[in-house]
N, C-alpha and C. Protein backbone atom coordinates (compact mmCIF):
# COMPACT_ATOMS: atom_id res chain seq x y z
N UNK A 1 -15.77 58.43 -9.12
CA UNK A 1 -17.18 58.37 -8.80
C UNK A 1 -17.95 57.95 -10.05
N UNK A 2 -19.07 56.87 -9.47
CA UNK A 2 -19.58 56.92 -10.72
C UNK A 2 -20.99 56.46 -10.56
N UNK A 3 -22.22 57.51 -10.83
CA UNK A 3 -23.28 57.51 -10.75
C UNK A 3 -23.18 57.65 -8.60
N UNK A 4 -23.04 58.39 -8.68
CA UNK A 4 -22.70 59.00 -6.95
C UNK A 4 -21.81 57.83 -5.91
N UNK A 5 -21.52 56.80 -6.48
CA UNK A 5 -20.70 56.14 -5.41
C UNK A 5 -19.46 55.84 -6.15
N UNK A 6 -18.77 55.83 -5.20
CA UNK A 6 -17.42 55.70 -5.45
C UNK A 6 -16.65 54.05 -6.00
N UNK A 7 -16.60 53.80 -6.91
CA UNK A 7 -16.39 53.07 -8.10
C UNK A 7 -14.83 52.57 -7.83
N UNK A 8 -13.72 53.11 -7.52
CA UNK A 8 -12.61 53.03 -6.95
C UNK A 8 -11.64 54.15 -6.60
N UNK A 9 -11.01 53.56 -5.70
CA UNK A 9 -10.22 54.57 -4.45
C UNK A 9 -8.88 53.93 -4.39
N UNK A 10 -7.75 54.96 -4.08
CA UNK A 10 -6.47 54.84 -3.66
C UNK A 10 -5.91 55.66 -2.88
N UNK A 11 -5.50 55.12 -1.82
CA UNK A 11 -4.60 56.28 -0.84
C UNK A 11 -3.22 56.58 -1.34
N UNK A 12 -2.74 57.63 -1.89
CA UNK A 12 -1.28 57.62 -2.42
C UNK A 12 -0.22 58.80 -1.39
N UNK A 13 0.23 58.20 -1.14
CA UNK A 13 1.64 59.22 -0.10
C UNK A 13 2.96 59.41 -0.99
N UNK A 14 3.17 60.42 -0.75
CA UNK A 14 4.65 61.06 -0.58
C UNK A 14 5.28 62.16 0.12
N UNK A 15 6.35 62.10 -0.18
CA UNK A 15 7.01 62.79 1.61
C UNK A 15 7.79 64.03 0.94
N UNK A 16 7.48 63.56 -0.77
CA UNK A 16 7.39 65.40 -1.02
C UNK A 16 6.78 66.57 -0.57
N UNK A 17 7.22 67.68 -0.90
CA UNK A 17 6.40 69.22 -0.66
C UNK A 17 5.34 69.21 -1.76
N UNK A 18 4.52 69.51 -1.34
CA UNK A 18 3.41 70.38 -2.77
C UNK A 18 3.62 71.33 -3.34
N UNK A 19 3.59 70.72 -4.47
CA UNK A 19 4.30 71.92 -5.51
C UNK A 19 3.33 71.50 -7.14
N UNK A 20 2.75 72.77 -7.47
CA UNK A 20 2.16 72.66 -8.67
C UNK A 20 3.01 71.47 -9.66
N UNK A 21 4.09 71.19 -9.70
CA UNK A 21 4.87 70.32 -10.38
C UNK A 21 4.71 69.25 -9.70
N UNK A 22 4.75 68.81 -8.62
CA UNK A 22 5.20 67.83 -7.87
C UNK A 22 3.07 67.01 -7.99
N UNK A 23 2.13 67.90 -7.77
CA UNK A 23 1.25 67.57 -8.02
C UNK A 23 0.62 66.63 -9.29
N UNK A 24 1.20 67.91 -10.19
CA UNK A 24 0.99 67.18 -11.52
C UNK A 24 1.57 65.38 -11.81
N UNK A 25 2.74 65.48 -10.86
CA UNK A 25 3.58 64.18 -11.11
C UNK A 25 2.84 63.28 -10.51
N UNK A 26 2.15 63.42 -9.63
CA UNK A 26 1.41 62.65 -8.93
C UNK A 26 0.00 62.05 -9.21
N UNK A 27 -0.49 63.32 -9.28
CA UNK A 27 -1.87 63.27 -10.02
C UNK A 27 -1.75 62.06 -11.69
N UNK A 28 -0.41 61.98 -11.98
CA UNK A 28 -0.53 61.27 -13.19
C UNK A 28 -0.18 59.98 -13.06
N UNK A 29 0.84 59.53 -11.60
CA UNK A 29 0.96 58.38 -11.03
C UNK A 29 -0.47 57.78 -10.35
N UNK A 30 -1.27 58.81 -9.74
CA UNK A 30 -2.44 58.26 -9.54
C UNK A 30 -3.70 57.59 -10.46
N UNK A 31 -3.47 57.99 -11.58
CA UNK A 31 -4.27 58.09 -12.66
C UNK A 31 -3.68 56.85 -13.53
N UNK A 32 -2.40 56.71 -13.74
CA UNK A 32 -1.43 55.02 -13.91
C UNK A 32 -2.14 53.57 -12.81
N UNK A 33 -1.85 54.43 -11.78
CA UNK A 33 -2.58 53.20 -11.00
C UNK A 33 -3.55 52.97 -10.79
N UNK A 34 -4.85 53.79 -11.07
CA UNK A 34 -6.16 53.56 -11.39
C UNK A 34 -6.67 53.23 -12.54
N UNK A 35 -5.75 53.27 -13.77
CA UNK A 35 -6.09 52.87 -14.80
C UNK A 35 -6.80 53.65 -15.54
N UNK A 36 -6.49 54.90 -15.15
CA UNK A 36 -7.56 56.18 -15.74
C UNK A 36 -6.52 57.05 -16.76
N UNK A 37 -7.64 58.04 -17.41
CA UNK A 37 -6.66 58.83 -18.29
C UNK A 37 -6.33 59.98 -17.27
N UNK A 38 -5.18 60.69 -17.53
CA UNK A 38 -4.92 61.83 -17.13
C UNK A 38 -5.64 62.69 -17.43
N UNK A 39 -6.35 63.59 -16.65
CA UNK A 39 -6.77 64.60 -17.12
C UNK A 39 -5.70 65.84 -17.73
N UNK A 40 -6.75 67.00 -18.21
CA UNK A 40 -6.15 67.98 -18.53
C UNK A 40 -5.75 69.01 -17.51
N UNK A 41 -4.86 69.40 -16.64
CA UNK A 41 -4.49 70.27 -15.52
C UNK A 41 -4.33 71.48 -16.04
N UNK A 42 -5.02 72.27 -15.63
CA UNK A 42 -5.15 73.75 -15.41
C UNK A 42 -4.85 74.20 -14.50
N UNK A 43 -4.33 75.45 -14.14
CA UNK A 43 -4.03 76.36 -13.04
C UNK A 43 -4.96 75.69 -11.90
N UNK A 44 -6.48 76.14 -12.35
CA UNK A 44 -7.18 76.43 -10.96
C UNK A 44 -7.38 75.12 -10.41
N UNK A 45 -7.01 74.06 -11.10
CA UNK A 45 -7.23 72.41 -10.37
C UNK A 45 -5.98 72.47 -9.14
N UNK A 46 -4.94 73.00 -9.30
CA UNK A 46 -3.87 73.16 -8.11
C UNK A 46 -4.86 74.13 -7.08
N UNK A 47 -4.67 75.57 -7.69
CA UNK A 47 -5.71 76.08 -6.65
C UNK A 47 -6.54 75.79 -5.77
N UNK A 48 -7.24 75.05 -6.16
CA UNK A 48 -8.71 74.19 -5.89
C UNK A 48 -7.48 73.23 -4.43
N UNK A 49 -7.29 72.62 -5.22
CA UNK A 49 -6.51 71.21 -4.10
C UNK A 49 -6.09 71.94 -3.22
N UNK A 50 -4.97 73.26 -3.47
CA UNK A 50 -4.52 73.74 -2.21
C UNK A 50 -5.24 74.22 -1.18
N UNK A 51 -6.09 75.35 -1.91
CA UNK A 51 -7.31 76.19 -0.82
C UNK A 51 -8.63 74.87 -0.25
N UNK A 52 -9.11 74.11 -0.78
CA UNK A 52 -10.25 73.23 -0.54
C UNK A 52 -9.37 72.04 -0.43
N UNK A 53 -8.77 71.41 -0.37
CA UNK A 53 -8.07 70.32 -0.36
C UNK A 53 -8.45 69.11 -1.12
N UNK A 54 -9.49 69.51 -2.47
CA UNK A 54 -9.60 68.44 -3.35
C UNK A 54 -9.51 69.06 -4.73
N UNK A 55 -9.61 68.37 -5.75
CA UNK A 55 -10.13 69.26 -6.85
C UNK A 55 -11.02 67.65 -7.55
N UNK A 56 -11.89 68.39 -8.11
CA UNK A 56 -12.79 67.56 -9.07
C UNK A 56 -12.60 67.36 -10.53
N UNK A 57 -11.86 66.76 -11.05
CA UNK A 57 -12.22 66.24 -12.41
C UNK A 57 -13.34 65.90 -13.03
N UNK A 58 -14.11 66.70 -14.15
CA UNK A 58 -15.32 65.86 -14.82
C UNK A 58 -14.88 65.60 -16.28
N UNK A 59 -15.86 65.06 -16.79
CA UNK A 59 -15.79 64.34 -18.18
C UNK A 59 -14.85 65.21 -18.71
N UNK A 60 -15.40 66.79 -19.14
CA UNK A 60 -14.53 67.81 -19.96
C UNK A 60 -13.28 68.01 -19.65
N UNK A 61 -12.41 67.75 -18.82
CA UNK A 61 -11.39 68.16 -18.20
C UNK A 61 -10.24 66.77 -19.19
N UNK A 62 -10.93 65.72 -19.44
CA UNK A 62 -10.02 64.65 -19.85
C UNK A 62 -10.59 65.07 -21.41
N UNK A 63 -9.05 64.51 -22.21
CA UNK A 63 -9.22 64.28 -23.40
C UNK A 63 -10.11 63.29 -24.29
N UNK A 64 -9.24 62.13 -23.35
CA UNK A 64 -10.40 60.80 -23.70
C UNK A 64 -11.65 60.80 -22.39
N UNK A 65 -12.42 59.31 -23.41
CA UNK A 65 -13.78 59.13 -22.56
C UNK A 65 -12.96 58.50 -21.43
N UNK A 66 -13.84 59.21 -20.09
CA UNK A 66 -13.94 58.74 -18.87
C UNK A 66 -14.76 57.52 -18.38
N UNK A 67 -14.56 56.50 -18.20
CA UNK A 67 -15.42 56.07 -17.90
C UNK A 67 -16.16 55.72 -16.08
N UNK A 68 -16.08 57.04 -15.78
CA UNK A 68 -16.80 57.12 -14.46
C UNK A 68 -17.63 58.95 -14.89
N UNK A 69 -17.81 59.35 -13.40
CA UNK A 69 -18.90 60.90 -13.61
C UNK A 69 -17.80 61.46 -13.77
N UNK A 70 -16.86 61.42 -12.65
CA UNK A 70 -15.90 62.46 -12.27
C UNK A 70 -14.61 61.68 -11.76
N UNK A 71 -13.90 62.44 -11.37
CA UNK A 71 -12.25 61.74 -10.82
C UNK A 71 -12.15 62.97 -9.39
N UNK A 72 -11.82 62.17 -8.47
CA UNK A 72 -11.96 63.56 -7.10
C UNK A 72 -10.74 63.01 -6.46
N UNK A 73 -9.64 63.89 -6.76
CA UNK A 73 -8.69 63.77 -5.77
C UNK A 73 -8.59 65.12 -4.32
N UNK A 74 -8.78 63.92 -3.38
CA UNK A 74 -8.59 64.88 -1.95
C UNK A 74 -7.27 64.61 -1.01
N UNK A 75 -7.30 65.51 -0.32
CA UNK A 75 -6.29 65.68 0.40
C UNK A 75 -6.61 64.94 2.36
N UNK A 76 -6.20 63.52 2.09
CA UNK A 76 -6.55 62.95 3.78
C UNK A 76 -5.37 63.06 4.43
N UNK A 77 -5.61 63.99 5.43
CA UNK A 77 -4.40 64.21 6.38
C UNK A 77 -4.64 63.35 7.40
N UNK A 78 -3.59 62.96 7.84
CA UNK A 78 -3.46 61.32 9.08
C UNK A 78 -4.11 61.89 10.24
């Protein structure tokens, strides 16, 4: 997101289980193919995804500059 609209998007699948690990692996393949930095993953960013089915990345969460507001990965079920 960036400045409230969405700046770029990717639908990413796998036919893995969710698993705090399996997330992380993903979340960093998503972030490869967007051309973004990885953020920093904390506990409650899994939390977040599992119970709400997204979690929000903002500026603080990444090491380097972001260059969007935020990074929002959600969960679209078919």
């Amino acid at each position: 997101m960036k400045d409230d609209k969405i700046a770029k998007d990717l639908i990413y699948t796998s036919s893995q289980k969710l698993t705090a690990t399996n997330y992380e692996l993903w979340l960093r393949d998503i972030c490869h193919q967007l051309d973004a930095p990885n953020p920093v993953l904390v506990n409650q960013h899994f939390k977040n995804f599992v119970n709400f089915h997204n979690t929000r990345f903002r500026q603080d969460d990444f090491v380097e500059t972001l260059d969007y507001d935020m990074l929002i990965i959600e969960d679209c079920k078919e």
